[in-house]
N, C-alpha and C. Protein backbone atom coordinates (compact mmCIF):
# COMPACT_ATOMS: atom_id res chain seq x y z
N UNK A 1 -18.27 83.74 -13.75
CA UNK A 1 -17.42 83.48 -12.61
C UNK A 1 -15.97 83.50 -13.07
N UNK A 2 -14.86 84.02 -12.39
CA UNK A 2 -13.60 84.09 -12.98
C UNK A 2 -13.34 82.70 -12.61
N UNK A 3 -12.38 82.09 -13.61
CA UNK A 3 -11.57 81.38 -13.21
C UNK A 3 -10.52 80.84 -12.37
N UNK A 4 -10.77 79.72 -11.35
CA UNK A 4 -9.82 79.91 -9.77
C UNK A 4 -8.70 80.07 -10.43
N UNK A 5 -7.54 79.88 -11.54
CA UNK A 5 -6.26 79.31 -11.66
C UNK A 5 -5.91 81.36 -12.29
N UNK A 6 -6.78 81.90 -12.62
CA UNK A 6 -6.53 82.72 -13.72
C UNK A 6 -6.34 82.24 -15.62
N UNK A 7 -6.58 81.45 -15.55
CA UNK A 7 -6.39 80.73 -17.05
C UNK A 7 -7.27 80.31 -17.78
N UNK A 8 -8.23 80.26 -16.75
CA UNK A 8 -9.28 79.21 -17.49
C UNK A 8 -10.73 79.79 -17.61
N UNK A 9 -10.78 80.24 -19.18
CA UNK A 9 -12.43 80.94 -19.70
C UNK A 9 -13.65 80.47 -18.73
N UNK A 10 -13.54 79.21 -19.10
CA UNK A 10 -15.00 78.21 -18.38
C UNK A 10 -14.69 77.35 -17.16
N UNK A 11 -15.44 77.40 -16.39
CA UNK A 11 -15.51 76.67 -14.78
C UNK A 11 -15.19 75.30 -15.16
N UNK A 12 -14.33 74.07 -14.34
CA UNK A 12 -14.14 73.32 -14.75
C UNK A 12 -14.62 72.25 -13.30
N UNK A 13 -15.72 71.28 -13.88
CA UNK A 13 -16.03 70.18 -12.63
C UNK A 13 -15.72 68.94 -13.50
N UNK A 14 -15.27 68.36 -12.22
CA UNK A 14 -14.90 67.14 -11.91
C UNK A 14 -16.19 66.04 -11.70
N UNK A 15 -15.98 64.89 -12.67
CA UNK A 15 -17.23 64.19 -12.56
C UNK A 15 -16.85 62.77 -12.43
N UNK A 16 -17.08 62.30 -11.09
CA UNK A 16 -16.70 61.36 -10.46
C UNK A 16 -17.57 59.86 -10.38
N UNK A 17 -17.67 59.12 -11.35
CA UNK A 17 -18.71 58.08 -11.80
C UNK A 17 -17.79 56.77 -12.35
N UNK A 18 -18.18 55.33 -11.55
CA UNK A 18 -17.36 54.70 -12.27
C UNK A 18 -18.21 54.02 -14.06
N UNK A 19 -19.49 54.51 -14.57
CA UNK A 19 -19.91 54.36 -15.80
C UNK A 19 -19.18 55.00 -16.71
N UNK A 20 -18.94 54.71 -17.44
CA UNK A 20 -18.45 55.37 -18.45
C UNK A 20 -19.59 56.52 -19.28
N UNK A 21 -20.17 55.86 -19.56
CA UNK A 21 -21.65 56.43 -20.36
C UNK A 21 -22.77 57.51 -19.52
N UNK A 22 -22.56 57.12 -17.92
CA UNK A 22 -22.74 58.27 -16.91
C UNK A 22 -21.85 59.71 -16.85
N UNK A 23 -20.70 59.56 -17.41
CA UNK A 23 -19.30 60.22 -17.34
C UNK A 23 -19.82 60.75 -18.45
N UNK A 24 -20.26 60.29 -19.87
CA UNK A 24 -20.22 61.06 -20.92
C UNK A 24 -21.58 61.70 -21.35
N UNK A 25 -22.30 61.01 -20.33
CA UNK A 25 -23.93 62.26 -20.17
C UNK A 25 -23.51 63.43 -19.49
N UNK A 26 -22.93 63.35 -18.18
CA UNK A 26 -22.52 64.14 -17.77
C UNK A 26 -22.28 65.72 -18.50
N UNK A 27 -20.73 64.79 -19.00
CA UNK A 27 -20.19 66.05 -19.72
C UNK A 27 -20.96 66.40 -20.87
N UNK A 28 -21.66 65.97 -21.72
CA UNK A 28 -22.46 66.40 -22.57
C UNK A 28 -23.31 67.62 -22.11
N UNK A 29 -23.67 67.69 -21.32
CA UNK A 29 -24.84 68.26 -20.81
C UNK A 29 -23.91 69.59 -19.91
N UNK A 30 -22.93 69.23 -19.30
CA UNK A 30 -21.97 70.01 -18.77
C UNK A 30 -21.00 71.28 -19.76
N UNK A 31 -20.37 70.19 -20.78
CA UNK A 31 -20.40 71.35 -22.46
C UNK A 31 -20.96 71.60 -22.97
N UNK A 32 -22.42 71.36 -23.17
CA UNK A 32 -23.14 72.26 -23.55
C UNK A 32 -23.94 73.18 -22.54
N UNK A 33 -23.82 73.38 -21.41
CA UNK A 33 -23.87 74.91 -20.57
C UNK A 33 -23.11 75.58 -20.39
N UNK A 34 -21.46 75.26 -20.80
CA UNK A 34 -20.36 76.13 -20.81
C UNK A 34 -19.20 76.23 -19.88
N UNK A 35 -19.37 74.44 -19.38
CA UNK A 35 -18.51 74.01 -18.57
C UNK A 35 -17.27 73.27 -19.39
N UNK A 36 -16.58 73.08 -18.73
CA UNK A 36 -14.95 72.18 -18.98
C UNK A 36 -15.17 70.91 -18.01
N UNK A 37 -14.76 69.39 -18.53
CA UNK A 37 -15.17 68.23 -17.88
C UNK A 37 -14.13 67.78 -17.77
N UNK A 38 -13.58 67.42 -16.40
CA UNK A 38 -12.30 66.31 -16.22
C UNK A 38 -13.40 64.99 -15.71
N UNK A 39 -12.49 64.11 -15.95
CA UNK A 39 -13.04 63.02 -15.11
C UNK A 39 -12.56 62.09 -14.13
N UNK A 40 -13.19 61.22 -13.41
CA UNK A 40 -12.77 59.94 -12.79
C UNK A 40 -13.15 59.02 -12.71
N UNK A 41 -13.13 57.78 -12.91
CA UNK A 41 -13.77 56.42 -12.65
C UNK A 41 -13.83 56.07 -11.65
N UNK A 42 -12.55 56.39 -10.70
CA UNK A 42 -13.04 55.96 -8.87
C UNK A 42 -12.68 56.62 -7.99
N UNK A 43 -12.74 56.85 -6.74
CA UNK A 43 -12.43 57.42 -5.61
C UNK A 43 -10.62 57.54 -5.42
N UNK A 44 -10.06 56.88 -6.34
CA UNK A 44 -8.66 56.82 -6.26
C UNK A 44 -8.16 57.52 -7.40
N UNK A 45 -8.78 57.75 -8.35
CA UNK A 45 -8.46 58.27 -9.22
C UNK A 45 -8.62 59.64 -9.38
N UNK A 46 -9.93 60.21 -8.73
CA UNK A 46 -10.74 61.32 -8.27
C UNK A 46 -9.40 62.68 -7.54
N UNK A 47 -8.47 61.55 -6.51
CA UNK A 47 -7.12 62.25 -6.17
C UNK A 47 -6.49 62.86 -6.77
N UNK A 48 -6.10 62.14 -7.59
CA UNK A 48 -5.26 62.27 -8.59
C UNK A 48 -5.45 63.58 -9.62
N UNK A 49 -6.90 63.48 -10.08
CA UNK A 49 -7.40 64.06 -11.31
C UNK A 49 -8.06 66.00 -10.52
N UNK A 50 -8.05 65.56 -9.47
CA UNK A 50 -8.14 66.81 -8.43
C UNK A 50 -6.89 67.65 -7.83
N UNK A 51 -6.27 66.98 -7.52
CA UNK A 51 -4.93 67.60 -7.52
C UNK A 51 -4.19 68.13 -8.86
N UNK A 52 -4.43 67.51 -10.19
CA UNK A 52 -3.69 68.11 -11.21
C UNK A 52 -4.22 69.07 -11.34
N UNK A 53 -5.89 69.30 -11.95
CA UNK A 53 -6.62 70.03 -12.40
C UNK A 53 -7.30 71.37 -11.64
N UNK A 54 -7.11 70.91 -10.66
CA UNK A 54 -8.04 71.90 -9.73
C UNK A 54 -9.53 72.37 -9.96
N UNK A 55 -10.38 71.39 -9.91
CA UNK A 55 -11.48 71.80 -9.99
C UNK A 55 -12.55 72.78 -9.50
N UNK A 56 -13.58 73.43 -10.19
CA UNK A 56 -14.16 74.74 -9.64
C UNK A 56 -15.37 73.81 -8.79
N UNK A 57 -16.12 72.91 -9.54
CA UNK A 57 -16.98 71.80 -8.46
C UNK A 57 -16.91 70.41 -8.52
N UNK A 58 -17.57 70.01 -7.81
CA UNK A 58 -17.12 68.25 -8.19
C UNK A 58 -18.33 67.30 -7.95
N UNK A 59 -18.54 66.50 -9.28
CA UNK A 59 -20.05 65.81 -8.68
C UNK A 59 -19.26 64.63 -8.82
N UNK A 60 -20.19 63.46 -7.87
CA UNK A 60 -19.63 62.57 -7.04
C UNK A 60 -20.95 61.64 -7.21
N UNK A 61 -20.42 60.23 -7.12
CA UNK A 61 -21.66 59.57 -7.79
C UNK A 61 -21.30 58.56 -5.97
N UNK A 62 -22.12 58.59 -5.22
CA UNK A 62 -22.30 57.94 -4.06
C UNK A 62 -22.41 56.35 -3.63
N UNK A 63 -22.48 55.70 -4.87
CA UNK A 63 -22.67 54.17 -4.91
C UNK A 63 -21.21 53.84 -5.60
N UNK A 64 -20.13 53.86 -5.82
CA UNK A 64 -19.28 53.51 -6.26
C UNK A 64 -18.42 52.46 -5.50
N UNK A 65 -18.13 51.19 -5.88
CA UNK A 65 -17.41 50.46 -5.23
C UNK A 65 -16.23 50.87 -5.30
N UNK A 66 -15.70 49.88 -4.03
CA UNK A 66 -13.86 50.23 -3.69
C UNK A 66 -13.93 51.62 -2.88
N UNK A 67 -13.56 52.45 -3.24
CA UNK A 67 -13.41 53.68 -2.38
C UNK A 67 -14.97 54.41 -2.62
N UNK A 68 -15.74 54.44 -2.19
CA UNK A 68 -17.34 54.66 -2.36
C UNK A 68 -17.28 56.43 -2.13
N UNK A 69 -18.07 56.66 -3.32
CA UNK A 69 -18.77 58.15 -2.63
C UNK A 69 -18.39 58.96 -1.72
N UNK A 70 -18.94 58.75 -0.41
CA UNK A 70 -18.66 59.13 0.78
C UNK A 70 -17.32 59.30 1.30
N UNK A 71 -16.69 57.84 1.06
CA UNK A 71 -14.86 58.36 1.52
C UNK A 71 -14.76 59.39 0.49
N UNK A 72 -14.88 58.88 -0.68
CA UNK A 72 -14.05 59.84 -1.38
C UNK A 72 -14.34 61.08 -1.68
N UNK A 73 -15.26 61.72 -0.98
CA UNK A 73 -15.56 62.73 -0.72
C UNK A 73 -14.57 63.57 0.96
N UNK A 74 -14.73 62.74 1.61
CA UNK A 74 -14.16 63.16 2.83
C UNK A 74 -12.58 63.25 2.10
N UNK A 75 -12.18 62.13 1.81
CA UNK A 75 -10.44 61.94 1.29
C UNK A 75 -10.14 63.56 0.21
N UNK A 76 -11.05 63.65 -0.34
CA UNK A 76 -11.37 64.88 -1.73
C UNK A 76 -11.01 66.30 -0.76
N UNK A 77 -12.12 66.57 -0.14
CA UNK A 77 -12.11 67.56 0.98
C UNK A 77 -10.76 68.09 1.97
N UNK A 78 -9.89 67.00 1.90
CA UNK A 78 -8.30 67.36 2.51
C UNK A 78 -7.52 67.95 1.64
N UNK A 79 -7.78 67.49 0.20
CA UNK A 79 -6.84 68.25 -0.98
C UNK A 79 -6.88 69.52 -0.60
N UNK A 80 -6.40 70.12 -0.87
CA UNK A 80 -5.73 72.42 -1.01
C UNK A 80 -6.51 72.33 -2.44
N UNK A 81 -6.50 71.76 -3.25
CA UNK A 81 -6.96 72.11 -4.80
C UNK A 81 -8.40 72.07 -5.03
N UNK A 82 -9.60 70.98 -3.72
CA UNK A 82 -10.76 71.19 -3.76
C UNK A 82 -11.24 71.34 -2.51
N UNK A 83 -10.95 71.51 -1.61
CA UNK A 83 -10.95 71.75 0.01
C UNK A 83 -12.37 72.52 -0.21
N UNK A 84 -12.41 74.04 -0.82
CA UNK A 84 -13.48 75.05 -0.64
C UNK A 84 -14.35 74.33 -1.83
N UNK A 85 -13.98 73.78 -2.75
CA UNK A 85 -15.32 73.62 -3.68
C UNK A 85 -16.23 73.79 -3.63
N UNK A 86 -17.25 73.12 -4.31
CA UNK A 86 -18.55 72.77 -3.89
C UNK A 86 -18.51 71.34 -4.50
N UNK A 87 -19.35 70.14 -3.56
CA UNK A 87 -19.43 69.09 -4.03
C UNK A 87 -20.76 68.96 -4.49
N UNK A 88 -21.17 67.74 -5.63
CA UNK A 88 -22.85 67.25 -5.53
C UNK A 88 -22.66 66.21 -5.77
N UNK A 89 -23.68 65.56 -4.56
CA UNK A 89 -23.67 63.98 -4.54
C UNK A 89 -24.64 63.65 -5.32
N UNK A 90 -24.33 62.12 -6.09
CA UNK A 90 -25.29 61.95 -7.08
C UNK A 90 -25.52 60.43 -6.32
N UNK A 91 -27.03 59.74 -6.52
CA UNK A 91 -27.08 58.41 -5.96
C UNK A 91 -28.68 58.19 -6.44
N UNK A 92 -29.03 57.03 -6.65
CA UNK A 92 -30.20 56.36 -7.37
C UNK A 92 -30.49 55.41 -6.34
N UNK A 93 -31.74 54.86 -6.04
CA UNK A 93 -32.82 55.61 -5.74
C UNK A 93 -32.44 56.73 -5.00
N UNK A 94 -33.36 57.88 -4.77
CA UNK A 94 -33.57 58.77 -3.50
C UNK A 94 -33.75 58.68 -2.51
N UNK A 95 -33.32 58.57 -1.50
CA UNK A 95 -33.53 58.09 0.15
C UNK A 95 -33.06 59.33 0.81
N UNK A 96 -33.60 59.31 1.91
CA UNK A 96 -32.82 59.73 3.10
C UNK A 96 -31.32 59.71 3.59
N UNK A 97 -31.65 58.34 3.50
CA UNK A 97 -30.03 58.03 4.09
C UNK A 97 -28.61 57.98 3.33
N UNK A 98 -29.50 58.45 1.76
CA UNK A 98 -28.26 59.28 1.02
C UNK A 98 -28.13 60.61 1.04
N UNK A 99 -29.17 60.82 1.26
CA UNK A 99 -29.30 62.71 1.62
C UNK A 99 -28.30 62.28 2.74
N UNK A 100 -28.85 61.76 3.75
CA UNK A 100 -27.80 62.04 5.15
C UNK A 100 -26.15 61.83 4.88
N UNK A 101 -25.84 60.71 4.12
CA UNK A 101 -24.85 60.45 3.99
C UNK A 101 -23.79 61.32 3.03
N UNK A 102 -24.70 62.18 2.31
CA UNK A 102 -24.06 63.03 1.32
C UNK A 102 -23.82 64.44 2.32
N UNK A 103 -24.35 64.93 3.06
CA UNK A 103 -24.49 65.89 4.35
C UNK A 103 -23.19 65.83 4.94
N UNK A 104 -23.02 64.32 5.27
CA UNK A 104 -22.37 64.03 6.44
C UNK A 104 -20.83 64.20 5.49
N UNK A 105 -21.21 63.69 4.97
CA UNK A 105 -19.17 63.71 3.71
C UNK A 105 -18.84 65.01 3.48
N UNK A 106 -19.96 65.94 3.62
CA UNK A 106 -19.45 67.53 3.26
C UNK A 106 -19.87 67.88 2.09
N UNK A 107 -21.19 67.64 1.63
CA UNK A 107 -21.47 67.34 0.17
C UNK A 107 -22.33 68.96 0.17
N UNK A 108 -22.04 70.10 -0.36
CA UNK A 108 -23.31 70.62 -0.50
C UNK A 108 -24.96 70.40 -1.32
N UNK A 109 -24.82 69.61 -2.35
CA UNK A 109 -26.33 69.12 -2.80
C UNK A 109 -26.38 67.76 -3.13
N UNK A 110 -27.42 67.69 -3.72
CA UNK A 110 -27.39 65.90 -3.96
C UNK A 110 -28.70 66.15 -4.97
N UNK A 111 -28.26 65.20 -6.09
CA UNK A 111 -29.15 64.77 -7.01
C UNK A 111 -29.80 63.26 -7.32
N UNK A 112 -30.92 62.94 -7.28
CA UNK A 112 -30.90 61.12 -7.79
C UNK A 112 -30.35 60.95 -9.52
N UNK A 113 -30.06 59.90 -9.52
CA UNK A 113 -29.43 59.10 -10.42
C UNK A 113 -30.89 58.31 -10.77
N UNK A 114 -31.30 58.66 -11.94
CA UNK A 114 -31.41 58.99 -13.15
C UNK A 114 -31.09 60.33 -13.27
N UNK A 115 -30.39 61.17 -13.60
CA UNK A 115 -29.82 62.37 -13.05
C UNK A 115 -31.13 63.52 -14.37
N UNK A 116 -32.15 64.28 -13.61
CA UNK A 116 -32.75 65.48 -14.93
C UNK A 116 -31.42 66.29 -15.18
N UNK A 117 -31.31 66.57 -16.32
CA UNK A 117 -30.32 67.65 -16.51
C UNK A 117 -30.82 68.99 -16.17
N UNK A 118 -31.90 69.10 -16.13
CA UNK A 118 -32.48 70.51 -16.03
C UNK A 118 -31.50 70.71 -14.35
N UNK A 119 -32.29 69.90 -13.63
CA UNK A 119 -32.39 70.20 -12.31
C UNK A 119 -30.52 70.29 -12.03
N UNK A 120 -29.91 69.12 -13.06
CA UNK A 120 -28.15 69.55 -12.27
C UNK A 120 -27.59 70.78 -12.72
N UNK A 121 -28.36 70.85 -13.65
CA UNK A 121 -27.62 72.22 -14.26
C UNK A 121 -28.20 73.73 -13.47
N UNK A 122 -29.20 73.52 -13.37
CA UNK A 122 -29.94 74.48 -11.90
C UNK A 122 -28.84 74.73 -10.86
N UNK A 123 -28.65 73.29 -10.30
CA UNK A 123 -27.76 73.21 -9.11
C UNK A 123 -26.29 73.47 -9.20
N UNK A 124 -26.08 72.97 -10.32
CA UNK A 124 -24.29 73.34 -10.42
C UNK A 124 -23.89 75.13 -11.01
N UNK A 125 -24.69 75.40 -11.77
CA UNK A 125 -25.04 77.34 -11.48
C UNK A 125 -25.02 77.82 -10.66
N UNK A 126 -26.44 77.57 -9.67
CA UNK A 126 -26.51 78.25 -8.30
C UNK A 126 -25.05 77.88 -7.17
N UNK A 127 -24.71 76.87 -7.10
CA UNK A 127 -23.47 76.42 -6.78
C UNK A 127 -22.21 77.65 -6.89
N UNK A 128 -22.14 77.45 -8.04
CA UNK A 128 -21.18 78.25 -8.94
C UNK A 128 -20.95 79.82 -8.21
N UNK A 129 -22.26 80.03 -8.80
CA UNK A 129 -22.37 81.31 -8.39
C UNK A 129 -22.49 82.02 -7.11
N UNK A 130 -23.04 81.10 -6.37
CA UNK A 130 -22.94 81.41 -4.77
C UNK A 130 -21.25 81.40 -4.13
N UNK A 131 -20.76 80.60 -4.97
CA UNK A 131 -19.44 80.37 -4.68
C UNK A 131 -18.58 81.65 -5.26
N UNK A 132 -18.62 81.85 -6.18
CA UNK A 132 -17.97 83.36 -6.77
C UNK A 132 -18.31 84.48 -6.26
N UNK A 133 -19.87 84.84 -5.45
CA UNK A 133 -20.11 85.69 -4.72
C UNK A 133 -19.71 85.51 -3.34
N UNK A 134 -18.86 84.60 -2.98
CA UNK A 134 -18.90 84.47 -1.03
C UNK A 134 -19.76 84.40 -0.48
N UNK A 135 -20.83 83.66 -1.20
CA UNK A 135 -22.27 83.31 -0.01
C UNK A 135 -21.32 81.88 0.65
N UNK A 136 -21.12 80.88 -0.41
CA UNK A 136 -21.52 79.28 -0.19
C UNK A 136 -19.96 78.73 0.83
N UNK A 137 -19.16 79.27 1.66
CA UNK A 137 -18.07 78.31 2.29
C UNK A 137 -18.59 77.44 1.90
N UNK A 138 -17.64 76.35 2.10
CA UNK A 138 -17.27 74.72 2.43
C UNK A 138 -18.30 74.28 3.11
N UNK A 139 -18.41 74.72 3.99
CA UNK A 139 -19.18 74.17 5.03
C UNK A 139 -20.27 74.52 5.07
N UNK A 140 -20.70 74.85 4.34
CA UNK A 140 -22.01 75.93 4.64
C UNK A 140 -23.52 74.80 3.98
N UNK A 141 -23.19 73.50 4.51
CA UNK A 141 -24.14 72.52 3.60
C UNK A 141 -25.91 72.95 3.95
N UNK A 142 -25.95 73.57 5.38
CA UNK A 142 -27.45 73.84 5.36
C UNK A 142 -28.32 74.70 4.51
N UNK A 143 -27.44 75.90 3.61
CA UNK A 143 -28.19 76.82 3.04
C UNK A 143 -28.98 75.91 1.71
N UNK A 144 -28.08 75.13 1.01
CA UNK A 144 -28.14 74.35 -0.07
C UNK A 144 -28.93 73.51 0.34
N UNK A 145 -28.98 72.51 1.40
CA UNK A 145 -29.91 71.66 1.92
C UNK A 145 -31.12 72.02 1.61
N UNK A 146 -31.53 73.38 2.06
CA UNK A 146 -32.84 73.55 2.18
C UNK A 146 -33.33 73.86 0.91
N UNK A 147 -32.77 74.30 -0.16
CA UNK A 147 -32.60 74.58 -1.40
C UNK A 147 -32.85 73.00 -2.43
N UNK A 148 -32.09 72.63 -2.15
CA UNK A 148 -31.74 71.32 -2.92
C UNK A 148 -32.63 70.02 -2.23
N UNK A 149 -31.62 69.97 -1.33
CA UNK A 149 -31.14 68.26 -0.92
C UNK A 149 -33.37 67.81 0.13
């Protein structure tokens, strides 16, 4: 996938978790498939670290206090720098009503927390790549739904 900025070899997501040790599984697993990892600890920070960087996707951990998941997904979605992304909501247990709630924020997939790496790394590829080919708009959360979520 080219790089959105022109600069940048490897796709770069944004991993939005207030654990620390969630943040650094993450990216482990993220550099070693051939990604670039910014991070955030909260929904306020997530702004910030999105607007500098410009991220290619952004996973989003849905239980986060203070600015939770969900806003900060909607708040995320107004930026110009991740507006088209692709998001993935992450949340432990699996329910419904995080599927719904990850839908509803504009999330295209969702993973549970204990997070398989197999399966995010599945998802943040197909992501990727749907996105570099002009399948996946913004909005386009049903194709992925049926796929994923």
């Amino acid at each position: 996938m080219p790089p959105r900025n022109g600069r940048r070899p490897r796709p770069l997501v944004l991993v939005i978790d207030e654990h620390k040790h969630t943040r650094v599984a993450f990216r482990f697993y993220l550099n070693h498939e051939g990604y670039d990892v910014v991070e955030a600890a909260s929904g306020h920070e997530a702004a910030e670290v999105a607007s500098a960087h410009a991220p290619d996707l952004v996973i989003v951990d849905l239980n986060m206090p203070g600015v939770g998941g969900v806003l900060a997904t909607q708040r995320l979605r107004t930026i110009a720098e991740v507006c088209d992304v692709p998001f993935v909501a992450c949340a432990g247990p699996d329910s419904q009503a995080y599927r719904d709630a990850a839908r509803a924020a504009g999330c295209d997939a969702y993973v549970t927390k204990p997070f398989n790496p197999g399966i995010l790394l599945i998802v943040v590829k197909t992501l990727l790549n749907r996105r570099s080919a002009g399948v996946l708009p913004s909005g386009d959360v049903a194709q992925m739904a049926a796929m994923v979520m």
